[in-house]
Protein backbone atom coordinates (compact mmCIF):
# COMPACT_ATOMS: atom_id res chain seq x y z
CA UNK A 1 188.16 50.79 38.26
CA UNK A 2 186.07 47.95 39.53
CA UNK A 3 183.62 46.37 37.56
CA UNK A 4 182.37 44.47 40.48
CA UNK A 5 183.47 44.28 44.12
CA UNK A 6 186.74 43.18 43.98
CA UNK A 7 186.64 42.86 40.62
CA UNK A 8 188.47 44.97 38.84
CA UNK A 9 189.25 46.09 35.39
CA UNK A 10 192.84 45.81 34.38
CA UNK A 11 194.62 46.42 31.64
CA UNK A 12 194.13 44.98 28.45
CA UNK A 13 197.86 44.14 27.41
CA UNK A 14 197.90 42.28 31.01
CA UNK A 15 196.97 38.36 30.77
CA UNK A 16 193.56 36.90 31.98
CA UNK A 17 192.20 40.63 33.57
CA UNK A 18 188.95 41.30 32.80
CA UNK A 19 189.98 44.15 29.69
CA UNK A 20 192.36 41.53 28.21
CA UNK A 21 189.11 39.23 28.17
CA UNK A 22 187.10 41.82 26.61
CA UNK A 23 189.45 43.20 24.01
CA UNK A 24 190.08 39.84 22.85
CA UNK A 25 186.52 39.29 22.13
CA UNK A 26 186.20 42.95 20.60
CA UNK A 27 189.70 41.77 18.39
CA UNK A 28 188.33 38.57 17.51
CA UNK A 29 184.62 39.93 16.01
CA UNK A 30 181.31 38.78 15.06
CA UNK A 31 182.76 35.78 12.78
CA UNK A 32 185.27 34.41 15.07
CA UNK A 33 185.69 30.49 15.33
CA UNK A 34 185.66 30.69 18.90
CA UNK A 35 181.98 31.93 18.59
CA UNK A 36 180.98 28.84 16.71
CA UNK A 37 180.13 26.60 20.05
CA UNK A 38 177.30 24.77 18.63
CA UNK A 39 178.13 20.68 18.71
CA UNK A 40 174.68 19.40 17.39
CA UNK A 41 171.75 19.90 14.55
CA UNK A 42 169.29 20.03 17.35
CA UNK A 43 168.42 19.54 21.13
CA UNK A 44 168.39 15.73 20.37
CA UNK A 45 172.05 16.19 18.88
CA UNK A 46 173.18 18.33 21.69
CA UNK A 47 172.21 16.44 24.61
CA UNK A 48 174.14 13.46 23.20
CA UNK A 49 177.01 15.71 22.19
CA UNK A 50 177.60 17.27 25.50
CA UNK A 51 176.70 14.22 27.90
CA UNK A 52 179.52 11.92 25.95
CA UNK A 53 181.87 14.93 26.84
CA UNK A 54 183.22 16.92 29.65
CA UNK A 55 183.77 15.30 33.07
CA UNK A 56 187.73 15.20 32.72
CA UNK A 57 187.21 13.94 29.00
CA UNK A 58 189.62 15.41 26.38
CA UNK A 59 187.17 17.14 23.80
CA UNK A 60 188.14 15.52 21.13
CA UNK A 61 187.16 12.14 22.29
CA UNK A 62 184.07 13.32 23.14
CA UNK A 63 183.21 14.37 19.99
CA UNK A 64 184.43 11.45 18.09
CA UNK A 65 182.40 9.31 20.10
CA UNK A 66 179.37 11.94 19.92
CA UNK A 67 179.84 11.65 15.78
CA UNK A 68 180.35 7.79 15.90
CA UNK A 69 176.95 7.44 17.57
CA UNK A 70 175.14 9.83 15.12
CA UNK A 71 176.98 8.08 12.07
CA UNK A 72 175.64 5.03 13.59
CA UNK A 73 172.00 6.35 13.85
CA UNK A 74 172.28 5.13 17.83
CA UNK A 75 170.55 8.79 18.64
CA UNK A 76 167.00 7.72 18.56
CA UNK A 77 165.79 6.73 21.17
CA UNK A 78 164.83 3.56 19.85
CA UNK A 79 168.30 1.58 20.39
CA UNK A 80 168.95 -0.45 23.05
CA UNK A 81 171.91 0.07 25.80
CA UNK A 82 173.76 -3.06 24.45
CA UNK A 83 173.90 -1.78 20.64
CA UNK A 84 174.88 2.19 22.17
CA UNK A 85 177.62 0.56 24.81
CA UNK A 86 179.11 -1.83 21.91
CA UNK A 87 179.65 1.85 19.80
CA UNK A 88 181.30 3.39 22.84
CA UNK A 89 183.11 0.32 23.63
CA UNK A 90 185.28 -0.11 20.19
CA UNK A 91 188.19 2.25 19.88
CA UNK A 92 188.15 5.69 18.27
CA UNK A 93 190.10 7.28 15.73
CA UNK A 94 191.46 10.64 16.19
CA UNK A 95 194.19 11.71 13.82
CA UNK A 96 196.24 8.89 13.69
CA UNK A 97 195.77 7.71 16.75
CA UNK A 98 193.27 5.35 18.29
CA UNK A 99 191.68 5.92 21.82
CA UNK A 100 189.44 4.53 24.13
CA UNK A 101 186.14 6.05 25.47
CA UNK A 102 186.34 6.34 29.23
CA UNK A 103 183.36 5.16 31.51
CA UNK A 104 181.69 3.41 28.17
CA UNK A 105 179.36 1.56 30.46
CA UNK A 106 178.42 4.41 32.54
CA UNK A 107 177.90 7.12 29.78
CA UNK A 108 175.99 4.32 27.80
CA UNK A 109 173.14 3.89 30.01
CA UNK A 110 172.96 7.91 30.32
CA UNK A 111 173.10 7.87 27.10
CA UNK A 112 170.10 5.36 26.58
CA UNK A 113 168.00 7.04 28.93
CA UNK A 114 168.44 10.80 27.83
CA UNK A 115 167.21 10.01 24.16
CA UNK A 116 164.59 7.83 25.52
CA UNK A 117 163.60 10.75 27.77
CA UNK A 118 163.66 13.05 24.79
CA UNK A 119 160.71 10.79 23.10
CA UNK A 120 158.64 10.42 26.12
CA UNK A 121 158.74 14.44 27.13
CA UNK A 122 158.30 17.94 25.51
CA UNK A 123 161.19 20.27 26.02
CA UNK A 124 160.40 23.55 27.67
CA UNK A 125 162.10 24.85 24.47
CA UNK A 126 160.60 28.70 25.86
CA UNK A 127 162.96 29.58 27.97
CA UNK A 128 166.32 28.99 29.19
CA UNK A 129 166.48 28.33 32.87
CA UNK A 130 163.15 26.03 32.47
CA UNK A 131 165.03 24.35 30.07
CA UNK A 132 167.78 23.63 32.24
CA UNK A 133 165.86 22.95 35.20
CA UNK A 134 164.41 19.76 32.93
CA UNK A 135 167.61 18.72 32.02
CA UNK A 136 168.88 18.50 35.62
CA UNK A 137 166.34 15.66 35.85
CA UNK A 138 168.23 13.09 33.53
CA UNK A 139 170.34 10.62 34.59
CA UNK A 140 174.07 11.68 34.36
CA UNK A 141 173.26 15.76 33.94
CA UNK A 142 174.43 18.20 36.46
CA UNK A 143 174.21 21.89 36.29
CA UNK A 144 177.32 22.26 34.10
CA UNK A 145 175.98 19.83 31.62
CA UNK A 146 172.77 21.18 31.74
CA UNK A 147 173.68 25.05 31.02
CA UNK A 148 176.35 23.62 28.72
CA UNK A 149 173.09 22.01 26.26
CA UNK A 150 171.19 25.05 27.07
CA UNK A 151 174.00 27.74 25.74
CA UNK A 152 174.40 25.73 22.51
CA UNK A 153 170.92 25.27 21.80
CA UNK A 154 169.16 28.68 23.06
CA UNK A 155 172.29 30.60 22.57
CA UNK A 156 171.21 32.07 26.25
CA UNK A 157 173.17 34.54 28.38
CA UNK A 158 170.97 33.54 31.56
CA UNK A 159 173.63 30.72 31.94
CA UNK A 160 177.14 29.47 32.39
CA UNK A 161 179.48 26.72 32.24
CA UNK A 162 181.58 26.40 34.61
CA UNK A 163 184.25 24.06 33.65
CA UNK A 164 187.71 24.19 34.97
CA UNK A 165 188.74 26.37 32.61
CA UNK A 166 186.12 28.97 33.11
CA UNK A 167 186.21 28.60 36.53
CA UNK A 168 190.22 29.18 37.01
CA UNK A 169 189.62 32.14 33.94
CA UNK A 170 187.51 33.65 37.49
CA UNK A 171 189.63 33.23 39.69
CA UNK A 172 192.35 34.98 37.88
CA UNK A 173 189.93 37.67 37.27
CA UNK A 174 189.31 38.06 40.60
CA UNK A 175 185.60 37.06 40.24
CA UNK A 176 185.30 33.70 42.04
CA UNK A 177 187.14 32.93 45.46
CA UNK A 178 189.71 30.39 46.50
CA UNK A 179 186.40 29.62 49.10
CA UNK A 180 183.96 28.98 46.54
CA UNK A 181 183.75 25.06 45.34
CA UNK A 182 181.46 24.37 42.21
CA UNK A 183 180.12 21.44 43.55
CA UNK A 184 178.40 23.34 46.73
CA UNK A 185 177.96 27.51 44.77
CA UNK A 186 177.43 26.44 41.26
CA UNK A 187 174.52 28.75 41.12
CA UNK A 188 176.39 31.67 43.45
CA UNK A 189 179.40 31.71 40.99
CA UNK A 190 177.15 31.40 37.93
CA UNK A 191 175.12 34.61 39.23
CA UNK A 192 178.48 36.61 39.69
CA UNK A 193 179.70 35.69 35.84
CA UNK A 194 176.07 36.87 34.48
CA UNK A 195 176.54 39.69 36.05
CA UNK A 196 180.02 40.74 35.13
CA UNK A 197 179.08 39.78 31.89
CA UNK A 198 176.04 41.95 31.68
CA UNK A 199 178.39 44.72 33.82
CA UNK A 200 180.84 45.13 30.31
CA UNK A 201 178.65 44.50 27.99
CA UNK A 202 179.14 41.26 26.56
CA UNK A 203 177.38 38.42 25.61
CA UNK A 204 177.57 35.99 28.09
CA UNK A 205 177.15 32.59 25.32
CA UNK A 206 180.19 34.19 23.32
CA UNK A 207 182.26 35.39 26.23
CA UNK A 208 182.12 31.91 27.72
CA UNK A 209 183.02 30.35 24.95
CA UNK A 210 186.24 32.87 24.20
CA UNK A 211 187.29 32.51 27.49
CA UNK A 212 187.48 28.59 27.47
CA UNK A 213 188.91 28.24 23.86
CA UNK A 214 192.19 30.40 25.09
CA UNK A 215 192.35 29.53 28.16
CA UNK A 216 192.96 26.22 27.14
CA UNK A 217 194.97 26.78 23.99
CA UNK A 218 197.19 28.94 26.90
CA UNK A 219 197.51 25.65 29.12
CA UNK A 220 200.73 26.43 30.85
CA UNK A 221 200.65 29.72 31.24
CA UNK A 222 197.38 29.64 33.47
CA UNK A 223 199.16 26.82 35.30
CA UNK A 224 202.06 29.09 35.99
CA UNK A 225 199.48 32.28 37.13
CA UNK A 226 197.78 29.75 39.34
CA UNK A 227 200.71 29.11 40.93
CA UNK A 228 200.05 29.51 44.79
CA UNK A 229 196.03 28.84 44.55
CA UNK A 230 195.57 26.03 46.69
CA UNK A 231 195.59 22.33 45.05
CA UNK A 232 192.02 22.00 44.90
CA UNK A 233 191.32 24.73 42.73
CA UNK A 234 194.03 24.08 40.40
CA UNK A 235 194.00 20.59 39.67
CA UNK A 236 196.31 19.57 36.72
């Protein structure tokens, strides 16, 4: 059965086809963990959260950098970039380990901007894709940032993040092709997972969320489906 063209259903005892996705979320229910996606208190929070993360940076460190500078009160707007890159400069703790923040300088001045941006301008807080559309327009936010604030904050099925492991979870699935490249069809391949979404009958803010908490907990066993995709969509 397909769900979509070329898309089709599976078997749900088979790894990473669409009915393995969807019983997991049916298995998992309402109360899962992997439901609770939410990083922030409020749009303020999650802006912050999300722009100090991502990009190639390990989640954790993202977080602990994202909690440092709320700790810190350095999410005003009112800070300057020297006091916010200082925070992001010193090391982190995570377990028992210490790490550095990659691109301090960089994310810092994003960083000083966005909450200055978030003084200065009322978010279209009425809808989702308006929303996202305004955050396109800060420094250091593409398209996957942007949805990525506007899932956690609207809890809205209109978008999707399309991280790497979202976007390898498609091309398992058959849903994205070895032709498409985020960068150029973010919007194309974002279309194609609302409407699969909307085609079994799942929440698209959940499902997303599911789908990137396994597929990541599942590391090398994606690497070893993968195997034969060309290198540039299956970067280690």
């Amino acid at each position: 059965m397909e769900i979509l063209p070329g898309v089709r259903w599976g078997k749900f005892d088979d790894f990473f086809t669409p009915a393995f996705w969807v019983s997991r979320s049916w298995i998992d229910g309402d109360s899962s963990p992997h439901f609770q996606y939410t990083l922030g208190r409020s749009l303020r929070e999650e802006v912050a959260a999300c722009l100090l993360g991502g990009h190639g940076m390990p989640a954790e460190v993202g977080l602990a950098a994202f909690h440092r500078m709320r700790e810190r009160g350095l999410l005003d707007g009112t800070n300057s970039l020297i006091d916010i890159e200082k925070a992001l400069t010193e090391p982190l703790t995570i377990g028992n380990r210490q790490v550095r923040y990659r691109y301090p300088h960089t994310k810092s001045r994003f960083l000083t901007k966005a909450m200055q941006k978030l003084n200065a301008e009322p978010a279209p807080m009425h809808s989702a894709l308006e929303l996202r559309n305004w955050l396109l327009t800060f420094s250091g936010i593409g398209p996957k940032t942007a949805s990525w604030i506007t899932r956690n904050v609207l809890h809205s099925d209109e978008v999707a993040i399309l991280d790497i492991h979202i976007i390898r979870a498609g091309l398992l699935m058959g849903l994205f092709s070895t032709k498409h490249s985020v960068q150029r069809d973010y919007f194309d391949m974002e279309a194609r997972l609302v409407a699969f979404a909307r085609a079994v009958g799942v929440s698209l803010s959940r499902f997303d969320s599911i789908i990137w908490c396994y597929m990541r907990q599942m590391h090398e066993m994606v690497m070893n489906a993968l195997t034969g995709l060309p290198s540039s969509l299956n970067p280690a």
